[in-house]
PDB file of N, CA and C in Angstrom:
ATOM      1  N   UNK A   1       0.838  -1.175   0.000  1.00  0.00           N
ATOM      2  CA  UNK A   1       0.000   0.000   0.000  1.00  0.00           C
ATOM      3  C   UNK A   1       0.885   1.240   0.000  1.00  0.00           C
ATOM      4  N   UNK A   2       0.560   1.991  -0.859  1.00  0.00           N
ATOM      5  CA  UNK A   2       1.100   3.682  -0.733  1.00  0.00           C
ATOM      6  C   UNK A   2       1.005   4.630   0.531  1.00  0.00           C
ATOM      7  N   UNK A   3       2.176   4.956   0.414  1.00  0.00           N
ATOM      8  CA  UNK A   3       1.868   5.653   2.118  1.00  0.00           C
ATOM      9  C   UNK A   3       1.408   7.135   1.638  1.00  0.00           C
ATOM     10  N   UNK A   4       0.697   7.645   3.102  1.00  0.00           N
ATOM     11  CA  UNK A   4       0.079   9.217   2.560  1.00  0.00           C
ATOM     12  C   UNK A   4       1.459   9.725   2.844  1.00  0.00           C
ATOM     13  N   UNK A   5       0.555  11.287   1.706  1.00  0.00           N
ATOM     14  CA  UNK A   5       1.503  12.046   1.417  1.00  0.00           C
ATOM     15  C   UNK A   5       1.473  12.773   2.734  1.00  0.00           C
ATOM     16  N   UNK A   6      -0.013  12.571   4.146  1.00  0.00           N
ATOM     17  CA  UNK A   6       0.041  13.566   5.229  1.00  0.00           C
ATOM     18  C   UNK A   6       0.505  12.797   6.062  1.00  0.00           C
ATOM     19  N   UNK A   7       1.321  13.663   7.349  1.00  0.00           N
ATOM     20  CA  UNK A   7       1.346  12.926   8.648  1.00  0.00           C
ATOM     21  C   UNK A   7      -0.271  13.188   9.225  1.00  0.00           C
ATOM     22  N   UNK A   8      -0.059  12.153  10.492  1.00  0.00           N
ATOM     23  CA  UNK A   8      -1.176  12.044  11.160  1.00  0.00           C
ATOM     24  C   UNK A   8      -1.300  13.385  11.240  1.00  0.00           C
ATOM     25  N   UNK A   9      -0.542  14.216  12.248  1.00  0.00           N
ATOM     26  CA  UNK A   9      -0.852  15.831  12.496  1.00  0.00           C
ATOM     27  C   UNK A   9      -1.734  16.666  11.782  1.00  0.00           C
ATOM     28  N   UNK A  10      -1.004  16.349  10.344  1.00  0.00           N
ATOM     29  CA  UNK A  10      -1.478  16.833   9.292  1.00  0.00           C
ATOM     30  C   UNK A  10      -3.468  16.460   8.974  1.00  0.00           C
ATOM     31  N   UNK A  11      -3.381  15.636   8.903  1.00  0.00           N
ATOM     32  CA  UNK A  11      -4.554  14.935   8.956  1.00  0.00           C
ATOM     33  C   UNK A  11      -5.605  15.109   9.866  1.00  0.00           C
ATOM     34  N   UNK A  12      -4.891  15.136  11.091  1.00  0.00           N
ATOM     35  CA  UNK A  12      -5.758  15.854  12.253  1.00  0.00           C
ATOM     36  C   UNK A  12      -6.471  17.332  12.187  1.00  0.00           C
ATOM     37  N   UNK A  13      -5.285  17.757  11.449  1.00  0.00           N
ATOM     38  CA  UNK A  13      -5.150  19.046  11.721  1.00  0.00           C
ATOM     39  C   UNK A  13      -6.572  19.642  10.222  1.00  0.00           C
ATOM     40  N   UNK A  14      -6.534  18.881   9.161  1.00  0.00           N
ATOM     41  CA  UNK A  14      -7.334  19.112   8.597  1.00  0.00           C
ATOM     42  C   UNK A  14      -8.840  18.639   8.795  1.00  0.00           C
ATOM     43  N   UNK A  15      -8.849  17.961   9.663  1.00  0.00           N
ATOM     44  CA  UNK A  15     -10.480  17.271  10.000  1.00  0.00           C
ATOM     45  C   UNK A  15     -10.828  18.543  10.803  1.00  0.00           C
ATOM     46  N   UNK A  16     -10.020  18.800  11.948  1.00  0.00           N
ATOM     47  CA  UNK A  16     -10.240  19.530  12.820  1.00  0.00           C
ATOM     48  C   UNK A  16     -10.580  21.029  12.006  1.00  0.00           C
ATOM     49  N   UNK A  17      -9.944  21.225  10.863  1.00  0.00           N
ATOM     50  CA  UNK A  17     -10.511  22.326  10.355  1.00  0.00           C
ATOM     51  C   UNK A  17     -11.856  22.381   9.685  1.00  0.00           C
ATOM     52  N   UNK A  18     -12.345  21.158   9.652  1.00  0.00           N
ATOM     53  CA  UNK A  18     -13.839  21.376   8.779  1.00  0.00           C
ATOM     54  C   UNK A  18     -14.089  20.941  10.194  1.00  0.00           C
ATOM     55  N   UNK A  19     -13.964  20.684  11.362  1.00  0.00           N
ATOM     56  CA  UNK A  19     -14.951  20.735  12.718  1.00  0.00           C
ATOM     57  C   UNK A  19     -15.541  21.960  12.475  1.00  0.00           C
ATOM     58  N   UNK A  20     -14.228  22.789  13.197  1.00  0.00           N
ATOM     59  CA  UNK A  20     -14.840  24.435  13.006  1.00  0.00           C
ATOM     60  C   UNK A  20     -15.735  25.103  12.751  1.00  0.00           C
ATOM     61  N   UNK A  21     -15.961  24.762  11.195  1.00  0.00           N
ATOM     62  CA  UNK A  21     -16.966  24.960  10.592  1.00  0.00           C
ATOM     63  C   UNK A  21     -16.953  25.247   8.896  1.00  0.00           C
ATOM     64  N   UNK A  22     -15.650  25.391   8.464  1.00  0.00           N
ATOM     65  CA  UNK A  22     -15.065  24.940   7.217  1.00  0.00           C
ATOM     66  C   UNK A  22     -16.074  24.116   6.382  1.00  0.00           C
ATOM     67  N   UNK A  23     -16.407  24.485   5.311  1.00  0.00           N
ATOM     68  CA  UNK A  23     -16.587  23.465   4.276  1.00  0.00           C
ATOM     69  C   UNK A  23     -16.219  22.206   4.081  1.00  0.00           C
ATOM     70  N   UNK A  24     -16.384  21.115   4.028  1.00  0.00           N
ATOM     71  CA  UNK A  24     -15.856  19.870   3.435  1.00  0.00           C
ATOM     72  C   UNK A  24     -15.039  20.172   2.183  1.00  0.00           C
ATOM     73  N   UNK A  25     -15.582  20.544   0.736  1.00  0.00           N
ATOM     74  CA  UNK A  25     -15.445  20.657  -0.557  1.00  0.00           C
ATOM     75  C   UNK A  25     -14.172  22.095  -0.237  1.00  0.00           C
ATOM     76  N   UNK A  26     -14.262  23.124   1.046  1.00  0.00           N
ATOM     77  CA  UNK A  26     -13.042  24.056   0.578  1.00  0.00           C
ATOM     78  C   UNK A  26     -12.103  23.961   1.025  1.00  0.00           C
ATOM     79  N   UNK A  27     -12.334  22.728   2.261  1.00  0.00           N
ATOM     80  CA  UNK A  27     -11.001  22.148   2.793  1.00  0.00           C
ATOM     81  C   UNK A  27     -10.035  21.031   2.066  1.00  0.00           C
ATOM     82  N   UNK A  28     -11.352  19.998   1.463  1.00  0.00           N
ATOM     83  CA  UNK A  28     -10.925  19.169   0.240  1.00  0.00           C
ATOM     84  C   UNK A  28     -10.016  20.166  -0.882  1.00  0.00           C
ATOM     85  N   UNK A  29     -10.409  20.803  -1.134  1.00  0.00           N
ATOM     86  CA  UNK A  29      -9.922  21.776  -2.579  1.00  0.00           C
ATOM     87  C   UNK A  29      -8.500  22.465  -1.790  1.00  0.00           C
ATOM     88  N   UNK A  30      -8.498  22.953  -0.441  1.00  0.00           N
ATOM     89  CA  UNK A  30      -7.357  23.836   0.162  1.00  0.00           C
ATOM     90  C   UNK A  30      -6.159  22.459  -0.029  1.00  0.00           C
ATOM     91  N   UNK A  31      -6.428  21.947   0.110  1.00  0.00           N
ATOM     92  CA  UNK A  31      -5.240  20.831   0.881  1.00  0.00           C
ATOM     93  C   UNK A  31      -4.926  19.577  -0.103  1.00  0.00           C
ATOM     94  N   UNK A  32      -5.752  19.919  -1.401  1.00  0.00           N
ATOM     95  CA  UNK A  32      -5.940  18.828  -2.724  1.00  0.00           C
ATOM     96  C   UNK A  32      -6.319  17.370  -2.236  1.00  0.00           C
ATOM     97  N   UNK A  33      -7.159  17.376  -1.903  1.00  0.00           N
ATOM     98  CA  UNK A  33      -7.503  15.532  -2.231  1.00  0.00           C
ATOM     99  C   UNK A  33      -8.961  16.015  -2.199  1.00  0.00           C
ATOM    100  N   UNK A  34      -9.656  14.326  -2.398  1.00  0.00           N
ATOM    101  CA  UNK A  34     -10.325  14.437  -2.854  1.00  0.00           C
ATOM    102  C   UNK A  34     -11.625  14.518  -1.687  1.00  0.00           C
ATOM    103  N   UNK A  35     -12.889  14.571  -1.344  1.00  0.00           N
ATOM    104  CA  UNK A  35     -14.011  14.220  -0.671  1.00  0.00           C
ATOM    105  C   UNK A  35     -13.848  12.877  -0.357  1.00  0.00           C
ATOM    106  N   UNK A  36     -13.650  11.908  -1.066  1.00  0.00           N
ATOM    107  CA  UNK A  36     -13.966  10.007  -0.604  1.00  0.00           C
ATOM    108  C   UNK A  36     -12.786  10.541   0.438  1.00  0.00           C
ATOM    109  N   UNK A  37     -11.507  10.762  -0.360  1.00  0.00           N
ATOM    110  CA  UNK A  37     -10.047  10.547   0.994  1.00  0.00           C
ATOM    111  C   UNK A  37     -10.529  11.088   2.295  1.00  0.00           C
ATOM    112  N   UNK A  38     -10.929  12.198   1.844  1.00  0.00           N
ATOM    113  CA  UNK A  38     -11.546  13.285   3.168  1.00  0.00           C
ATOM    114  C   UNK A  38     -12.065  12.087   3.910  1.00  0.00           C
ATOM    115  N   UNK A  39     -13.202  11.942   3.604  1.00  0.00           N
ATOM    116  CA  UNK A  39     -13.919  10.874   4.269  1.00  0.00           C
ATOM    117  C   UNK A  39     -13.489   9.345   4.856  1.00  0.00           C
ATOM    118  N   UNK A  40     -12.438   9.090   4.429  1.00  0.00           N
ATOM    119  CA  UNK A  40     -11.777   8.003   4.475  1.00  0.00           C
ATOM    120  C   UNK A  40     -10.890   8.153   5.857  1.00  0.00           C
ATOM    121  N   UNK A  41      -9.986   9.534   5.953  1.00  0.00           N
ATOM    122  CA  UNK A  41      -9.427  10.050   6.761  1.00  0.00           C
ATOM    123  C   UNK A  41     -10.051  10.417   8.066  1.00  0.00           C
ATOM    124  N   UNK A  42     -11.518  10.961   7.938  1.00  0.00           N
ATOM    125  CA  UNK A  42     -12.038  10.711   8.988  1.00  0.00           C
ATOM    126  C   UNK A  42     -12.649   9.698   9.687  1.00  0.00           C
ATOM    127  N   UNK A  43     -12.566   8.556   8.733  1.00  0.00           N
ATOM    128  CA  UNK A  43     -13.528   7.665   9.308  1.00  0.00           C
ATOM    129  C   UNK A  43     -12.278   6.741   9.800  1.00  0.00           C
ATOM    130  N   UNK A  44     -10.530   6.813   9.639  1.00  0.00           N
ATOM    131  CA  UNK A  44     -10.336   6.551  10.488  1.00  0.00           C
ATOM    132  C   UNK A  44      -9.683   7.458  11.926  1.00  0.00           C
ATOM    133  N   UNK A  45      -9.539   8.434  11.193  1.00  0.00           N
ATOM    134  CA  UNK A  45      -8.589   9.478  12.540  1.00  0.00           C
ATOM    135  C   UNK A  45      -9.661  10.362  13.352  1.00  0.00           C
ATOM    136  N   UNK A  46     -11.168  10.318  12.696  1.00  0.00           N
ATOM    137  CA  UNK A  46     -12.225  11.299  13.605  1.00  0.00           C
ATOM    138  C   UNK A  46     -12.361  11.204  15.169  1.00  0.00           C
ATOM    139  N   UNK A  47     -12.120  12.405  15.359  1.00  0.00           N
ATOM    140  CA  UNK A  47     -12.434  12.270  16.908  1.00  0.00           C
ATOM    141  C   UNK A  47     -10.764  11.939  17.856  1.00  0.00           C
ATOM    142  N   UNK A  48      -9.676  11.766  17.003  1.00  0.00           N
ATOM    143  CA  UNK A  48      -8.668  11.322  17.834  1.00  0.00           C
ATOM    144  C   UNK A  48      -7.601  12.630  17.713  1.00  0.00           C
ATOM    145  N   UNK A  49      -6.508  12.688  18.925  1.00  0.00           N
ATOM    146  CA  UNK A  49      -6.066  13.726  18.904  1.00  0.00           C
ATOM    147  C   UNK A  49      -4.522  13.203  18.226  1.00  0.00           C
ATOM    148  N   UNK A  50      -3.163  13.975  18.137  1.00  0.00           N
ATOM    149  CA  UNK A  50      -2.201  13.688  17.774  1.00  0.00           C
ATOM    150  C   UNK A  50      -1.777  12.319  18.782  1.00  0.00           C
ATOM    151  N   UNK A  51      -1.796  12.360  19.779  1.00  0.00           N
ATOM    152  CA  UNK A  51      -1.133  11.362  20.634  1.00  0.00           C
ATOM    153  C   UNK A  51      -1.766  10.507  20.408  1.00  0.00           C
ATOM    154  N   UNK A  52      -2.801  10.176  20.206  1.00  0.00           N
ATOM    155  CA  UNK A  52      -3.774   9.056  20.271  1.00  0.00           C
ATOM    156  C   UNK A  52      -3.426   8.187  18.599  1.00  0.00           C
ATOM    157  N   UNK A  53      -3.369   8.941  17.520  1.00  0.00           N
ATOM    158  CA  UNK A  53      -3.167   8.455  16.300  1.00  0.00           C
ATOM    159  C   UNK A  53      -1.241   8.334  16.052  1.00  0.00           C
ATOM    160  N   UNK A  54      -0.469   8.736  16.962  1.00  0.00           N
ATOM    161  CA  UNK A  54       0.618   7.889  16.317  1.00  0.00           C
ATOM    162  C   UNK A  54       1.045   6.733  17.702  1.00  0.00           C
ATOM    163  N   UNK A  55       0.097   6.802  18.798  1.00  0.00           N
ATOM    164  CA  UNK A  55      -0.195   5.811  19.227  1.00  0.00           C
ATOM    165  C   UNK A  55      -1.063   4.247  18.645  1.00  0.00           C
ATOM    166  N   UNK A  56      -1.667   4.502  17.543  1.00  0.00           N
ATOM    167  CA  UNK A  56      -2.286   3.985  16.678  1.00  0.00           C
ATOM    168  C   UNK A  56      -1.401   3.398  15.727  1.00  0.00           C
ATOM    169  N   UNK A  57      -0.443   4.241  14.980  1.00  0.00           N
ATOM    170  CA  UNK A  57       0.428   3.915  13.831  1.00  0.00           C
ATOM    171  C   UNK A  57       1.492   2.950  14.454  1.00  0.00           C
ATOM    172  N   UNK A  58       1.771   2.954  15.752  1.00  0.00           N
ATOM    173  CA  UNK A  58       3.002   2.679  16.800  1.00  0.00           C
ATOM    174  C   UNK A  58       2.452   0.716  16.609  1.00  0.00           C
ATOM    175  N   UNK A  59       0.979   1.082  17.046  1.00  0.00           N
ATOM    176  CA  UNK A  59       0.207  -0.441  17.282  1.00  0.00           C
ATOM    177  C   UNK A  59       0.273  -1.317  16.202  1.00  0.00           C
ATOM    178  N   UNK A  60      -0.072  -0.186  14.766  1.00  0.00           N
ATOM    179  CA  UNK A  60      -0.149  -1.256  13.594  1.00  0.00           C
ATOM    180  C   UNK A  60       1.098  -1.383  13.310  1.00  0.00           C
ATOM    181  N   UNK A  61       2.219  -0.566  13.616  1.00  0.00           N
ATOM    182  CA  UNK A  61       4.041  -1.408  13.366  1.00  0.00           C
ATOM    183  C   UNK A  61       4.032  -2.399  14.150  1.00  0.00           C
ATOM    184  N   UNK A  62       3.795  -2.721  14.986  1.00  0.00           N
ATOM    185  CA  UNK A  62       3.834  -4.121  15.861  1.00  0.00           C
ATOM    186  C   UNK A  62       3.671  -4.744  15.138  1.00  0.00           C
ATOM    187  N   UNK A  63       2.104  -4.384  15.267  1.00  0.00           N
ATOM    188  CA  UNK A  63       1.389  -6.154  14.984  1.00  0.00           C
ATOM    189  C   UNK A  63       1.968  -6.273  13.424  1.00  0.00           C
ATOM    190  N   UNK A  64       1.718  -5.757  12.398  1.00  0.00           N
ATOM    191  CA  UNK A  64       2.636  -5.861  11.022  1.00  0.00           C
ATOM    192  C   UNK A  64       3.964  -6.637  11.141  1.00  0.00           C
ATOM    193  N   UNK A  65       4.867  -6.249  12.148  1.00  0.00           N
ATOM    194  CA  UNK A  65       6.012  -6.717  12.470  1.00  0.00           C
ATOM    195  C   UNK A  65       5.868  -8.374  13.079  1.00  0.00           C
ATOM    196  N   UNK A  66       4.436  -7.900  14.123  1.00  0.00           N
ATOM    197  CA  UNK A  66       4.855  -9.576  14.822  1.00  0.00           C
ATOM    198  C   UNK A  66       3.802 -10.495  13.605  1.00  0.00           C
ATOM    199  N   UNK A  67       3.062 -10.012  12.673  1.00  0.00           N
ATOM    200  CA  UNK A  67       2.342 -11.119  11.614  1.00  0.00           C
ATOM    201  C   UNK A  67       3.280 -11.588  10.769  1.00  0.00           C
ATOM    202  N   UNK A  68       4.421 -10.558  10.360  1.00  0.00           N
ATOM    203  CA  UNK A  68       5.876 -11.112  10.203  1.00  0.00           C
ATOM    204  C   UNK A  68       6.264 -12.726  10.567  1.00  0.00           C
ATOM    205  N   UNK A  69       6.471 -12.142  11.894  1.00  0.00           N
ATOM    206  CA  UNK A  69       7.160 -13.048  12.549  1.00  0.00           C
ATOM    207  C   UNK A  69       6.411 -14.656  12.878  1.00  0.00           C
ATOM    208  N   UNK A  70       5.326 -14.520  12.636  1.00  0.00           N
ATOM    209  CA  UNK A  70       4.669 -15.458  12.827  1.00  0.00           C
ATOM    210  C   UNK A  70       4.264 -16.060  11.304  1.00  0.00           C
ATOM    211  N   UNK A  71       4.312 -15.420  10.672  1.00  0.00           N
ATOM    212  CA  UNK A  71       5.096 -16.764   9.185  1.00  0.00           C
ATOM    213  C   UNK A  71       5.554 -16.811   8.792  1.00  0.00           C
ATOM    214  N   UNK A  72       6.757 -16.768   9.299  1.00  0.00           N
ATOM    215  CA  UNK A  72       7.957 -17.174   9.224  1.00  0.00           C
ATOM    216  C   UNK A  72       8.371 -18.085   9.865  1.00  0.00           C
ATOM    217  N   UNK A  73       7.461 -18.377  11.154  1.00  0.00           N
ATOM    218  CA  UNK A  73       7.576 -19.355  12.421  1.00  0.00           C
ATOM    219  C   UNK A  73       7.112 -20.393  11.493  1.00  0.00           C
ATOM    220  N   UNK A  74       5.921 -20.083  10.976  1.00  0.00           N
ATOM    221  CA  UNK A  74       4.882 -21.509  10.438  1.00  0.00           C
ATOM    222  C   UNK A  74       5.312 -21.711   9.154  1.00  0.00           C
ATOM    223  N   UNK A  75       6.402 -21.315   8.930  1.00  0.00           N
ATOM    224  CA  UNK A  75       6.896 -21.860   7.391  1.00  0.00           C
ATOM    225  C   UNK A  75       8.030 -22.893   8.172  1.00  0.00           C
ATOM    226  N   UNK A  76       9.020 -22.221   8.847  1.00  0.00           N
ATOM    227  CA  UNK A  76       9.765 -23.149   9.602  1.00  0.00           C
ATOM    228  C   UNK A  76       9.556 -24.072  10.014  1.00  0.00           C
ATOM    229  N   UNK A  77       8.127 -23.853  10.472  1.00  0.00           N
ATOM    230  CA  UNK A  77       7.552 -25.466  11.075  1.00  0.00           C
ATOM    231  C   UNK A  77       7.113 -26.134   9.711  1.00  0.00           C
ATOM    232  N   UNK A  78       6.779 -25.492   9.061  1.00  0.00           N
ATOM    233  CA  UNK A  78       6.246 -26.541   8.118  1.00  0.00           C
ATOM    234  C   UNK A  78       7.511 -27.396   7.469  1.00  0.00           C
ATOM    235  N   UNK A  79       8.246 -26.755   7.192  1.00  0.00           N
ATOM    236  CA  UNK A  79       9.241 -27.051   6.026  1.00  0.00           C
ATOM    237  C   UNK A  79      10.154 -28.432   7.347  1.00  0.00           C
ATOM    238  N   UNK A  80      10.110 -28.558   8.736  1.00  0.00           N
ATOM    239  CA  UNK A  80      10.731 -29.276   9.515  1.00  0.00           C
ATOM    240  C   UNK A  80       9.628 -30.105   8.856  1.00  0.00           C
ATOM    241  N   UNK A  81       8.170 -30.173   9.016  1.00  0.00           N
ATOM    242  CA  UNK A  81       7.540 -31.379   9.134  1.00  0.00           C
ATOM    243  C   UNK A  81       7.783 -32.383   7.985  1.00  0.00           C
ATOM    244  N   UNK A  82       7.997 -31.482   7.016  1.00  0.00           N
ATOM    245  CA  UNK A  82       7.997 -31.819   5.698  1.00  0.00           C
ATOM    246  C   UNK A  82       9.337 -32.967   5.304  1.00  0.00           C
ATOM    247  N   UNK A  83      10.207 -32.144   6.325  1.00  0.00           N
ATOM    248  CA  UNK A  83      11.530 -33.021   5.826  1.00  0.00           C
ATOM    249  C   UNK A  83      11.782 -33.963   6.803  1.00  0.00           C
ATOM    250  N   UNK A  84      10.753 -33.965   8.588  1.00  0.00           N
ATOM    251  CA  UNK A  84      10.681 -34.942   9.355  1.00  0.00           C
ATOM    252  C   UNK A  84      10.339 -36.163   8.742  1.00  0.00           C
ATOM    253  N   UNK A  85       8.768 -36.099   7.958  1.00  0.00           N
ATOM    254  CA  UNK A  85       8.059 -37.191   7.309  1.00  0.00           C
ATOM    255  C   UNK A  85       8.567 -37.721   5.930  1.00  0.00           C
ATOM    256  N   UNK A  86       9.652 -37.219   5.154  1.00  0.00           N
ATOM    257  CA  UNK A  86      10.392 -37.612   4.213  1.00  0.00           C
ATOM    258  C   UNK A  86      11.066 -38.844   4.589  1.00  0.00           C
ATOM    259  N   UNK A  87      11.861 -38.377   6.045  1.00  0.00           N
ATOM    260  CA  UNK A  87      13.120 -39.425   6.327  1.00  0.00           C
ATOM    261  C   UNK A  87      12.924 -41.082   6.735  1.00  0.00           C
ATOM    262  N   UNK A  88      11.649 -40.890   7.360  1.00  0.00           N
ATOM    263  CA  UNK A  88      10.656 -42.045   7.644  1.00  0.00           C
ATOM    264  C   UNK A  88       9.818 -42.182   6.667  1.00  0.00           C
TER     265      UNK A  88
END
């Protein structure tokens, strides 16, 4: 997946400007993207503050990292079973 071109901040910082009372369509148009992204962006960062969303980004490097690690485990195991049940 393509990473955004915003940081979270950034992102925050533009939801929080159509809170206000900003337009959707002149905040979309200020900051170039589109309405769906807009919407996309809020539906996952709405309502959260800076700490809270790279507390978020922090969570999905984990787990990304440990789904890693965990097949890589189950290939290892497999590839033992594979060459256990060969020898017999």
């Amino acid at each position: 997946m393509r990473p955004s071109r915003f940081t979270e901040e950034q992102i925050i910082g533009l939801l929080k400007e159509q809170e206000t009372g900003a337009k959707t369509v002149d905040v979309c148009r200020k900051h170039g993207i589109s309405a769906a992204t807009f919407y996309k962006f809020k539906a996952k960062f709405g309502g959260m503050e800076v700490s809270d969303a790279r507390r978020l980004k922090a969570l999905e490097d984990e787990n990304a990292r440990l789904k890693k690690l965990l097949a890589e485990q189950m290939l290892d195991n497999a590839i033992l079973k594979d060459v256990a049940a060969k020898k017999w």
